[in-house]
N, C-alpha and C. Protein backbone atom coordinates (compact mmCIF):
# COMPACT_ATOMS: atom_id res chain seq x y z
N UNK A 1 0.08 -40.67 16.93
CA UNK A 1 0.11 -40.10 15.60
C UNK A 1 -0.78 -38.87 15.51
N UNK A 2 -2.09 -38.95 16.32
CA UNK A 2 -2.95 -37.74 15.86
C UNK A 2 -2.04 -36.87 16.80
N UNK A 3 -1.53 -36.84 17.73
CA UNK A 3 -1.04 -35.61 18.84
C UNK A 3 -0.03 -35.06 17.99
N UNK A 4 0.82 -35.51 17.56
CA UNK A 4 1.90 -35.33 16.53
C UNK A 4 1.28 -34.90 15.53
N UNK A 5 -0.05 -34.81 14.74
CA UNK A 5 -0.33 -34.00 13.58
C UNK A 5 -1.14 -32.57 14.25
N UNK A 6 -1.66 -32.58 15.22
CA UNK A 6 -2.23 -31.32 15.92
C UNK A 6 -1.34 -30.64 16.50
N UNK A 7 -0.26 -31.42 17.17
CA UNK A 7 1.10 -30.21 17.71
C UNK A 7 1.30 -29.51 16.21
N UNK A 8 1.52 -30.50 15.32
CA UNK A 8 1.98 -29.57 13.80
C UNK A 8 1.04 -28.30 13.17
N UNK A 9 -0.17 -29.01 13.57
CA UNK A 9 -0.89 -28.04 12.94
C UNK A 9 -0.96 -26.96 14.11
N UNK A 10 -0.90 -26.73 14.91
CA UNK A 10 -1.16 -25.73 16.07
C UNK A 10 0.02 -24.99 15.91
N UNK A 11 1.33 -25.82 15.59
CA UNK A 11 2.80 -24.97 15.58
C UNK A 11 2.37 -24.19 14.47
N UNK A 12 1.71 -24.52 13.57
CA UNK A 12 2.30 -23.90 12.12
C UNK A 12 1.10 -22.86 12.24
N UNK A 13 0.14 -22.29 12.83
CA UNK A 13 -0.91 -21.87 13.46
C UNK A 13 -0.51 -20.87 13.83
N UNK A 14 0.67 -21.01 15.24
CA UNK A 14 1.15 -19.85 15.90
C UNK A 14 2.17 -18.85 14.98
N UNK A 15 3.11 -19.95 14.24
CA UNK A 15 4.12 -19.31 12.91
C UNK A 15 3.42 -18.15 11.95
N UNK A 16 1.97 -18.72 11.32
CA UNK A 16 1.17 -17.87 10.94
C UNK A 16 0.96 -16.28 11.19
N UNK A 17 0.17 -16.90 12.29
CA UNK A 17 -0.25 -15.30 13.17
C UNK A 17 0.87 -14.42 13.45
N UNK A 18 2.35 -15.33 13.75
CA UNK A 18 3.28 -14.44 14.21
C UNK A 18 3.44 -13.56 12.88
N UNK A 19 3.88 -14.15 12.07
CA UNK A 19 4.39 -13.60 10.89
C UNK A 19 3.88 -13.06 10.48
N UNK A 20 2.17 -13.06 10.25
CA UNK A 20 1.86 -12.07 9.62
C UNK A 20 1.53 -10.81 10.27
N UNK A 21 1.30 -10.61 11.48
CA UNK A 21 1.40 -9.85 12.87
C UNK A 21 2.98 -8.36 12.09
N UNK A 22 4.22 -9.32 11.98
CA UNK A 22 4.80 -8.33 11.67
C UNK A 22 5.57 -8.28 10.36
N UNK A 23 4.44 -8.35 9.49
CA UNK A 23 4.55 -7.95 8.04
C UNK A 23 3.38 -6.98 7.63
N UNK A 24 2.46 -6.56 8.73
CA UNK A 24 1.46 -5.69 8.34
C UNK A 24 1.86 -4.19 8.12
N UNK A 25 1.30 -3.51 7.05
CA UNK A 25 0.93 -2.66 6.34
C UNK A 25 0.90 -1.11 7.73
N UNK A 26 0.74 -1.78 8.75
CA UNK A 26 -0.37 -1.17 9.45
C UNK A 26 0.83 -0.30 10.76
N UNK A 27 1.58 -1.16 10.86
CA UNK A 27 2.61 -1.59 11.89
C UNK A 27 3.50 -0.12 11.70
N UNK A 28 3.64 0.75 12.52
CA UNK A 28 4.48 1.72 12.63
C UNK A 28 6.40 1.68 12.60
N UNK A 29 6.60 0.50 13.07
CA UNK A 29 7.53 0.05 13.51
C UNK A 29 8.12 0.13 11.97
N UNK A 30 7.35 -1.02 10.82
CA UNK A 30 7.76 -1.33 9.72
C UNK A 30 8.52 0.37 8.67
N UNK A 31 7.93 1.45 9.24
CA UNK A 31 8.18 2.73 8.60
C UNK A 31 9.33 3.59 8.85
N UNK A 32 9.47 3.07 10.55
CA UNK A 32 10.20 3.92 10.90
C UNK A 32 11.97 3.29 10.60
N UNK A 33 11.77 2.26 10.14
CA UNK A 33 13.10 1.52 9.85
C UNK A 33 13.16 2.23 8.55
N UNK A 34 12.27 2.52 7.88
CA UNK A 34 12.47 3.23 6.25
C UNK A 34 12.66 4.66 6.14
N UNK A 35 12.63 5.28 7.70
CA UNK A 35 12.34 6.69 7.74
C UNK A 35 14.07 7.34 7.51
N UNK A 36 13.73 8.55 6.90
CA UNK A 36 15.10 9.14 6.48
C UNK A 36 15.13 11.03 7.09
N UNK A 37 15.65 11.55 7.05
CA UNK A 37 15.77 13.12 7.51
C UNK A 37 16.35 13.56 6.13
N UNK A 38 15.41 14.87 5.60
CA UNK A 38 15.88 15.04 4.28
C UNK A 38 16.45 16.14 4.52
N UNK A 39 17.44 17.11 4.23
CA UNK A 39 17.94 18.52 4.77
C UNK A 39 16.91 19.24 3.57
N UNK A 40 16.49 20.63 4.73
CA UNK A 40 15.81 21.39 3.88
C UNK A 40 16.84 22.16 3.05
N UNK A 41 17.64 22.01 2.62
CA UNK A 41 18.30 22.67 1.79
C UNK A 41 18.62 21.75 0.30
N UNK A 42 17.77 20.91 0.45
CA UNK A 42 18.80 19.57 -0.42
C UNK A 42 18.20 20.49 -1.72
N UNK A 43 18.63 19.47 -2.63
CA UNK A 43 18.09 19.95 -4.38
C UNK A 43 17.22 18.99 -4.88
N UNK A 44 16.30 18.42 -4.60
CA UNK A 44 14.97 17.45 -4.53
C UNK A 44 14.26 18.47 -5.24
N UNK A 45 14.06 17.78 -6.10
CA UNK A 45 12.02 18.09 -6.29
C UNK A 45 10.92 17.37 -6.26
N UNK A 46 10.34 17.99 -5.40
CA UNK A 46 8.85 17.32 -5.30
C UNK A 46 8.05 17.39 -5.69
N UNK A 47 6.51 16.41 -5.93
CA UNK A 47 5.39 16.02 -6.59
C UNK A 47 4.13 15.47 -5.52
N UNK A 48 3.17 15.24 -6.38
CA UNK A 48 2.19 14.57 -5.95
C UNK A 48 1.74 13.80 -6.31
N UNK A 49 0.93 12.24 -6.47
CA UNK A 49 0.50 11.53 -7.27
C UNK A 49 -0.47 10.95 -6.62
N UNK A 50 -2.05 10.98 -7.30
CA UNK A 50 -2.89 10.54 -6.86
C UNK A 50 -3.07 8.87 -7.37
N UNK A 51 -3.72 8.21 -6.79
CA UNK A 51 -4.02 6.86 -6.69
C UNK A 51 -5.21 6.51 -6.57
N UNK A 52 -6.38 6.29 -7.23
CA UNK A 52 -7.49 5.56 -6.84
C UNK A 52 -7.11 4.17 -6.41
N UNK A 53 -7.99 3.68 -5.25
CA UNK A 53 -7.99 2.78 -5.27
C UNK A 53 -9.42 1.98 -4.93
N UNK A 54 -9.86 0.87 -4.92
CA UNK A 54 -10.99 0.09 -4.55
C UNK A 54 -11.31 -0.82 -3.25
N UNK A 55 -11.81 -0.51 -2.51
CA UNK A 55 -11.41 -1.40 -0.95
C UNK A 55 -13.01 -2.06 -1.14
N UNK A 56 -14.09 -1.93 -2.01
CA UNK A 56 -15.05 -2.38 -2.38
C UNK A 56 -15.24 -2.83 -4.04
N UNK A 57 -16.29 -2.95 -4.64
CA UNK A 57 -16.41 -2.98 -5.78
C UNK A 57 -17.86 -3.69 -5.68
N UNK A 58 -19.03 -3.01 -6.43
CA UNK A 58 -20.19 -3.12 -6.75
C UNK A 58 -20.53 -4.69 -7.58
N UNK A 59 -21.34 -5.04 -7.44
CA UNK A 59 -22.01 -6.33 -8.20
C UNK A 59 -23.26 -6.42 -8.20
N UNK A 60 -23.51 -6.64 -9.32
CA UNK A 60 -25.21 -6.89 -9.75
C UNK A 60 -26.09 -5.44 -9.42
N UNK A 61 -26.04 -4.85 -8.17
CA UNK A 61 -26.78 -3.82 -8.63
C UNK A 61 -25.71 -3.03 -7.18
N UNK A 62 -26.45 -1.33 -7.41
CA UNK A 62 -25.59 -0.33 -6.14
C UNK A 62 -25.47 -1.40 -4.80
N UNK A 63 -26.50 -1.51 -4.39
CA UNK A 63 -27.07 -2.17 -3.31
C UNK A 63 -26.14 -3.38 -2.82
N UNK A 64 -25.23 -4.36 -3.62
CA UNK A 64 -24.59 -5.25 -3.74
C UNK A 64 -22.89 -4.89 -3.77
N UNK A 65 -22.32 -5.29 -2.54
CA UNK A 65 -20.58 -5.34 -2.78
C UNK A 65 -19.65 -6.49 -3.05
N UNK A 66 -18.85 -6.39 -2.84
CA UNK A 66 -17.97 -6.95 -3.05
C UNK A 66 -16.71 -6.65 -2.26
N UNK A 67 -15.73 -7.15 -1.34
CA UNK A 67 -14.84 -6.34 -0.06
C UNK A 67 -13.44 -6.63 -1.21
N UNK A 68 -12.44 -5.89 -1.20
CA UNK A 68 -11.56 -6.55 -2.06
C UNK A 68 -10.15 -6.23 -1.05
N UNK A 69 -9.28 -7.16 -1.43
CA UNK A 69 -7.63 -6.93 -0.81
C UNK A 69 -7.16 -5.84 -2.37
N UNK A 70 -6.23 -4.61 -1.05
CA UNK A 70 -5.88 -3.76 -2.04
C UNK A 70 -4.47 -4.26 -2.12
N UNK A 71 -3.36 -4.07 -2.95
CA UNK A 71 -1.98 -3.92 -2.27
C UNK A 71 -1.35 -2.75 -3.30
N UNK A 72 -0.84 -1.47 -2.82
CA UNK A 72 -0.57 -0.63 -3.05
C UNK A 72 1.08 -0.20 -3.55
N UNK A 73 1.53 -0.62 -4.49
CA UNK A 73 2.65 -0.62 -5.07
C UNK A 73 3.33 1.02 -4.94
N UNK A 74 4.22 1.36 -4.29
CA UNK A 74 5.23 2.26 -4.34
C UNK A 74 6.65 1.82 -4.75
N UNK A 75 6.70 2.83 -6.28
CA UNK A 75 8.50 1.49 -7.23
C UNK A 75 8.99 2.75 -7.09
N UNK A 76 10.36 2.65 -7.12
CA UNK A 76 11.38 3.81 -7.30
C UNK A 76 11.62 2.94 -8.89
N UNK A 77 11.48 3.64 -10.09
CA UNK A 77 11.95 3.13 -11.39
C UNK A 77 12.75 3.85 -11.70
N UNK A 78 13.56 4.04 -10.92
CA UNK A 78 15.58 4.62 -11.07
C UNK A 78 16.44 3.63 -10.96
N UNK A 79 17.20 3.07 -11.96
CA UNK A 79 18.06 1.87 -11.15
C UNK A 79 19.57 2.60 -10.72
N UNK A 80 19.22 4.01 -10.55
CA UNK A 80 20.52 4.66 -10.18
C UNK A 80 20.48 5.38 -8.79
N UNK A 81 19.36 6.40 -8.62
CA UNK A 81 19.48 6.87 -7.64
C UNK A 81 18.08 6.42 -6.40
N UNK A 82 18.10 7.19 -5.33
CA UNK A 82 17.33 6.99 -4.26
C UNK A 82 16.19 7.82 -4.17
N UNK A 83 14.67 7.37 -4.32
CA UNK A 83 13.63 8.49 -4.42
C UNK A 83 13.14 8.36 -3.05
N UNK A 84 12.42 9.45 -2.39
CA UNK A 84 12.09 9.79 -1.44
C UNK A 84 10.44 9.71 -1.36
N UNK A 85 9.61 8.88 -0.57
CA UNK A 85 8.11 9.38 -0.12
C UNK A 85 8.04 10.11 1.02
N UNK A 86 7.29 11.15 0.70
CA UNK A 86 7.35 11.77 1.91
C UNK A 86 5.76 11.49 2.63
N UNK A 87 4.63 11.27 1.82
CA UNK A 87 3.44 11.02 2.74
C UNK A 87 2.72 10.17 1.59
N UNK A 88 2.07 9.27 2.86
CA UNK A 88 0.85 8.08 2.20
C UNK A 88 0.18 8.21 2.72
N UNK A 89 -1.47 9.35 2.31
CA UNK A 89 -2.69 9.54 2.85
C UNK A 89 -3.81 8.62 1.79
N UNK A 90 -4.13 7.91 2.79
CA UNK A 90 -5.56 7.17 2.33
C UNK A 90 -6.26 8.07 3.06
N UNK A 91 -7.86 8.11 1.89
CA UNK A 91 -9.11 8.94 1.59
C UNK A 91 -9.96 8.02 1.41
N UNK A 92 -11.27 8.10 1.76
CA UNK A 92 -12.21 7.49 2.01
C UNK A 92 -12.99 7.68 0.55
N UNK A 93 -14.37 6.97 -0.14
CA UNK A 93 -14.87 7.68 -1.36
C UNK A 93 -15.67 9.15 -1.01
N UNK A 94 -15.95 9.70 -0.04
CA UNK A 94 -16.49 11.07 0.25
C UNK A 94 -15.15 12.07 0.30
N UNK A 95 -13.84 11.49 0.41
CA UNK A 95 -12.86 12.31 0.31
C UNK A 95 -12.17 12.26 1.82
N UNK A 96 -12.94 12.06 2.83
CA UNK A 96 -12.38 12.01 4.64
C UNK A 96 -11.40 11.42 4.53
N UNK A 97 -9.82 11.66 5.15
CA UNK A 97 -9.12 11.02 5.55
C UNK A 97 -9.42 10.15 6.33
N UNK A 98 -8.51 8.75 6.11
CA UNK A 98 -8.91 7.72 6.71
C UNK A 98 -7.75 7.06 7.25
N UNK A 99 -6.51 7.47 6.99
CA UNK A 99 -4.95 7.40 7.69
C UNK A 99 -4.27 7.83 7.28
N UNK A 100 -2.81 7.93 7.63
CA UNK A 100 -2.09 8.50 6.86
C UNK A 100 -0.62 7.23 7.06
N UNK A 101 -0.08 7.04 6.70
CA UNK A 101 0.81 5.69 6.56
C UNK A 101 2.24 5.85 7.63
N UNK A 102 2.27 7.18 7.47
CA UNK A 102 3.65 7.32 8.07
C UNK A 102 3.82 9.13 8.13
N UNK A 103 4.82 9.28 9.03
CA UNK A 103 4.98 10.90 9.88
C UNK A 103 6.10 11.16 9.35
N UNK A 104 7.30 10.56 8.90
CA UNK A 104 8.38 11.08 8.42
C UNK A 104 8.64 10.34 6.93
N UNK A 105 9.53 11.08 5.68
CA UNK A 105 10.10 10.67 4.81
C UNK A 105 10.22 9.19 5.07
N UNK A 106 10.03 8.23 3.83
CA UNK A 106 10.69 7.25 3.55
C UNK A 106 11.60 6.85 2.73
N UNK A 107 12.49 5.88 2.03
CA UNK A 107 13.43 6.00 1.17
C UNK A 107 12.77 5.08 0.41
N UNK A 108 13.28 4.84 -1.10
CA UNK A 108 13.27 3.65 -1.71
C UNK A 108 14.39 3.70 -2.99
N UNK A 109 15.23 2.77 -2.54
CA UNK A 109 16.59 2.43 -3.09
C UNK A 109 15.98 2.08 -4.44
N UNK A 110 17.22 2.26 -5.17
CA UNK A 110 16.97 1.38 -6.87
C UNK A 110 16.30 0.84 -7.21
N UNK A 111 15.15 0.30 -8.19
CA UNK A 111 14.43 -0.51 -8.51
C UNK A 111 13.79 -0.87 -6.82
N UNK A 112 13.82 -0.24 -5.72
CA UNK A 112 12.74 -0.86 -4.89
C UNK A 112 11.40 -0.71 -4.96
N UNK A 113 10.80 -1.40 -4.43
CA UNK A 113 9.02 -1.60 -4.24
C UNK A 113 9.03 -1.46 -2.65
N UNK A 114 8.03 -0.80 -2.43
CA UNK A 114 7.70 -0.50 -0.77
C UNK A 114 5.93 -1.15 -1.34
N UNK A 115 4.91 -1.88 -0.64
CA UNK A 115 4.07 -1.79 -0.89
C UNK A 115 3.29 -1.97 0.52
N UNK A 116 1.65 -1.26 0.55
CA UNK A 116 0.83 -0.62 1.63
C UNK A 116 0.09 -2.05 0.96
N UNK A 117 -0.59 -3.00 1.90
CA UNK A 117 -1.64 -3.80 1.72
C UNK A 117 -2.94 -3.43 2.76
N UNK A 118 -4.07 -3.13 2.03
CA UNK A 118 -5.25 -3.09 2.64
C UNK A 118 -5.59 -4.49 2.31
N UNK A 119 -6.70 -5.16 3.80
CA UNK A 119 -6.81 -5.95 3.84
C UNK A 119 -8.29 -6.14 3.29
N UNK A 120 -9.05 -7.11 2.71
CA UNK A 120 -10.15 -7.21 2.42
C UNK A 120 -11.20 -6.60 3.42
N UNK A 121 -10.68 -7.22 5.06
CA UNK A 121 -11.81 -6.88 5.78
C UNK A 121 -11.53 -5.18 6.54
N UNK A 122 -10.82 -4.72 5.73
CA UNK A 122 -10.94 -3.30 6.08
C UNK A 122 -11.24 -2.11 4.51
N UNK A 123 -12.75 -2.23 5.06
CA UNK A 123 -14.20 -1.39 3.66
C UNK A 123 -13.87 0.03 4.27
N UNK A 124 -13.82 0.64 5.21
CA UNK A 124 -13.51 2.26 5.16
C UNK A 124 -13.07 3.10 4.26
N UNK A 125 -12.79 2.55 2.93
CA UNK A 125 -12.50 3.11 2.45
C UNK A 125 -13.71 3.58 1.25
N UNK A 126 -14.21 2.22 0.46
CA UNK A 126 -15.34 1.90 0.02
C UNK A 126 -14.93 1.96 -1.40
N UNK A 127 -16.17 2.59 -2.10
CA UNK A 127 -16.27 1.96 -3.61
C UNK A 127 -14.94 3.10 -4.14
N UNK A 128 -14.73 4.14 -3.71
CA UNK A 128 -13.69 5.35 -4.44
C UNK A 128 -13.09 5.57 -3.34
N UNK A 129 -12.36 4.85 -2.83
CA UNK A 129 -10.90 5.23 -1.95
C UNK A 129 -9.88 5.93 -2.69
N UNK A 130 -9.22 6.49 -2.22
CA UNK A 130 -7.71 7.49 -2.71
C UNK A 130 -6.67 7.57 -1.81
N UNK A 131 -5.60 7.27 -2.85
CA UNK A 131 -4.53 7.75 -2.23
C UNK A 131 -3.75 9.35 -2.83
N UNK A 132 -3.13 10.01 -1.84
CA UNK A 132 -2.36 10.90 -2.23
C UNK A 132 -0.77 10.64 -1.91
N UNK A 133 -0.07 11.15 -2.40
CA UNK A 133 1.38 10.36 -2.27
C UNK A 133 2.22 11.51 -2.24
N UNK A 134 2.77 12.27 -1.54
CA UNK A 134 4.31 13.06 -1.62
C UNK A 134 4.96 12.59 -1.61
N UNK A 135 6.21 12.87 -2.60
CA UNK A 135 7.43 12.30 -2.64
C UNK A 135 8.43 13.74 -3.35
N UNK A 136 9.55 12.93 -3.44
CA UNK A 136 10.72 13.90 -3.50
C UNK A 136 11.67 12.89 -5.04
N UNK A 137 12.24 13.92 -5.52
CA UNK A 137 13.56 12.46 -6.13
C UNK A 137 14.49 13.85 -7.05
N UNK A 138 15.90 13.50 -7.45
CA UNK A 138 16.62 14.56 -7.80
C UNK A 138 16.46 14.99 -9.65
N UNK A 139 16.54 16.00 -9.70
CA UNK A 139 16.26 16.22 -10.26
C UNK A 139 16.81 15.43 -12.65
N UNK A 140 15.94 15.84 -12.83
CA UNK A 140 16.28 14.77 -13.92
C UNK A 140 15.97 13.13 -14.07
N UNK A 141 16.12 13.03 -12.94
CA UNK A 141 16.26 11.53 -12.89
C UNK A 141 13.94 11.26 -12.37
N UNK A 142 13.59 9.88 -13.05
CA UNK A 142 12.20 9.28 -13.10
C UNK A 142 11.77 9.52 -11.53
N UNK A 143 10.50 10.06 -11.56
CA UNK A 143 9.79 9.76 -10.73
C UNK A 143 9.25 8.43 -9.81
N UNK A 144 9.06 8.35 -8.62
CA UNK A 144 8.39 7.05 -8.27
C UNK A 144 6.69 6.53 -8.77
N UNK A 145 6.73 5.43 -9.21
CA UNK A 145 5.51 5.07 -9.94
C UNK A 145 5.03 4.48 -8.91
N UNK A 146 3.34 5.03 -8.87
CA UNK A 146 2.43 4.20 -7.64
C UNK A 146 1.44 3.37 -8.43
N UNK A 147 1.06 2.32 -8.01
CA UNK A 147 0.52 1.31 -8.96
C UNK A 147 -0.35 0.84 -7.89
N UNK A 148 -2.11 0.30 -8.13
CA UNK A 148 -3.01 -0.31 -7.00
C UNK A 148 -2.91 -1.42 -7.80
N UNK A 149 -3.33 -2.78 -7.28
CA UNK A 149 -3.50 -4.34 -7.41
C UNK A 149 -4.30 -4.58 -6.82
N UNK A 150 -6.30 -4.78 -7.00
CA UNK A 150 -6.84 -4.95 -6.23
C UNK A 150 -7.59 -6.56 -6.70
N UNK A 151 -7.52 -7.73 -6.06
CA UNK A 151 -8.03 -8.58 -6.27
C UNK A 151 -9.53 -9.47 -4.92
N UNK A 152 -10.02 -10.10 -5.56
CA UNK A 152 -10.72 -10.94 -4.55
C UNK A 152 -11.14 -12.23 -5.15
N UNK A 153 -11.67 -13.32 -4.33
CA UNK A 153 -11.92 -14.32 -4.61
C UNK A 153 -12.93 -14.92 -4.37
N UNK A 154 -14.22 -15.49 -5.35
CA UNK A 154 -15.58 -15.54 -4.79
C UNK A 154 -15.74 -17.39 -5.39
N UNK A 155 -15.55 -18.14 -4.69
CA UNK A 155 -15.65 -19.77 -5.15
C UNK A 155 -14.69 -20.08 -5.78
N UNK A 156 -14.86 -20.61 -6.97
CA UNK A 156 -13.96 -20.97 -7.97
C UNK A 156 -13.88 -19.86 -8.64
N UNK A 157 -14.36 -18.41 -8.33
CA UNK A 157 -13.88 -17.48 -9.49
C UNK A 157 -13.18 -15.97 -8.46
N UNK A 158 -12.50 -15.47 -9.49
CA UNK A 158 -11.27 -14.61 -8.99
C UNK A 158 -11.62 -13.48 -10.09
N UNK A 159 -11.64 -11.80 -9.42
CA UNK A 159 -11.56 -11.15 -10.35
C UNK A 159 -10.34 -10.16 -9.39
N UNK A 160 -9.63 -9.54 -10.51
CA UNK A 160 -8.36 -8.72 -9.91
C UNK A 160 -7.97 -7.13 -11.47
N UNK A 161 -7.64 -6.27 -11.06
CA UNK A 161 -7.64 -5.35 -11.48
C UNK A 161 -6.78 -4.09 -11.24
N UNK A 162 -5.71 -3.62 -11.79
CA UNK A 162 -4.82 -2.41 -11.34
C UNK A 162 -5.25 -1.11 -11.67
N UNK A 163 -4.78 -0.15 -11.20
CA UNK A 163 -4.88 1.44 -11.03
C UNK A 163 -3.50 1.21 -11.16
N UNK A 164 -3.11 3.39 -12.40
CA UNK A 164 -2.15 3.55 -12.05
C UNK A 164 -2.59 4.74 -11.62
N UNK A 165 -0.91 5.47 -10.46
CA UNK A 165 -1.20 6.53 -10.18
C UNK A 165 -1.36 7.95 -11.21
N UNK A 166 -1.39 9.04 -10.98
CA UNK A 166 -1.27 9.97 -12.02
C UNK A 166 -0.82 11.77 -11.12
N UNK A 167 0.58 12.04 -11.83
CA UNK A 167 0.80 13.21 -10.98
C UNK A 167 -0.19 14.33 -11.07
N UNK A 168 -0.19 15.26 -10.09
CA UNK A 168 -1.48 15.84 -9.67
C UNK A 168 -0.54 17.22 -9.76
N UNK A 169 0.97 17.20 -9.63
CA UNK A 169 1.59 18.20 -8.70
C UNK A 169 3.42 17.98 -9.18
């Protein structure tokens, strides 16, 4: 009986790691399935939209943090046509780039959500992280809305909090 509950727990162990291995944020692979070729001739217009976000958050005094999970909402709020990202640069709070998400255009169909998760245990970014966002979408028709969700969990208590983005461009 115990070998039979440790094979289970060890199976469901490896299922874990696999899965979340390739659902990360991080994973190049995950982008390039979203990547699109836009013709420079198309009739797009493009923008910019900045994003604060929090990969820390202060408590009790400067001196004191807090690490938080970000997850970074990119919506196409068109339920008609297809908006285009063209770049996801995370910024550090001094302003340093600190990655950039992807090298070519991405798409996001109707009402889709694409979302970037920073993980709690990645602080590089710190108390004023940023995002900058290029994107594209045709003309007339809504822009893509970028939205942060940053939560954490300390015992029995949970504090969580959104950013929206704001065009720059």
């Amino acid at each position: 009986m115990n070998n039979l509950l440790l094979t289970s727990i060890f199976c469901l162990g490896i299922f874990a790691c696999n899965q979340s291995q390739e659902l990360s944020s991080l994973d190049p692979e995950n982008w390039e399935k979203r990547a699109i070729s836009l013709p420079a001739t198309d009739s797009l217009i493009d923008g910019k939209t900045y994003l604060s976000v929090y990969s820390q958050i202060y408590s009790y005094t400067e001196h004191r943090t807090h690490d938080l999970t970000a997850t970074i909402s990119m919506r196409n709020i068109s339920d008609m046509d297809t908006v285009y990202v063209l770049s996801a640069k995370y910024y550090d709070t001094r302003g340093h780039l600190i990655r950039t998400y992807f090298d070519k255009p991405i798409y996001l169909a109707p009402l889709e959500t694409v979302e970037i998760v920073i993980d709690s245990d990645d602080d590089t970014g710190g108390t004023g992280a940023n995002f900058i966002f290029g994107w594209a979408s045709r003309p007339g028709r809504p822009e893509p809305y970028f939205e942060g969700v940053m939560i954490t969990t300390l015992g029995s208590q949970g504090l969580s909090f959104t950013t929206q983005g704001k065009r720059v461009r």
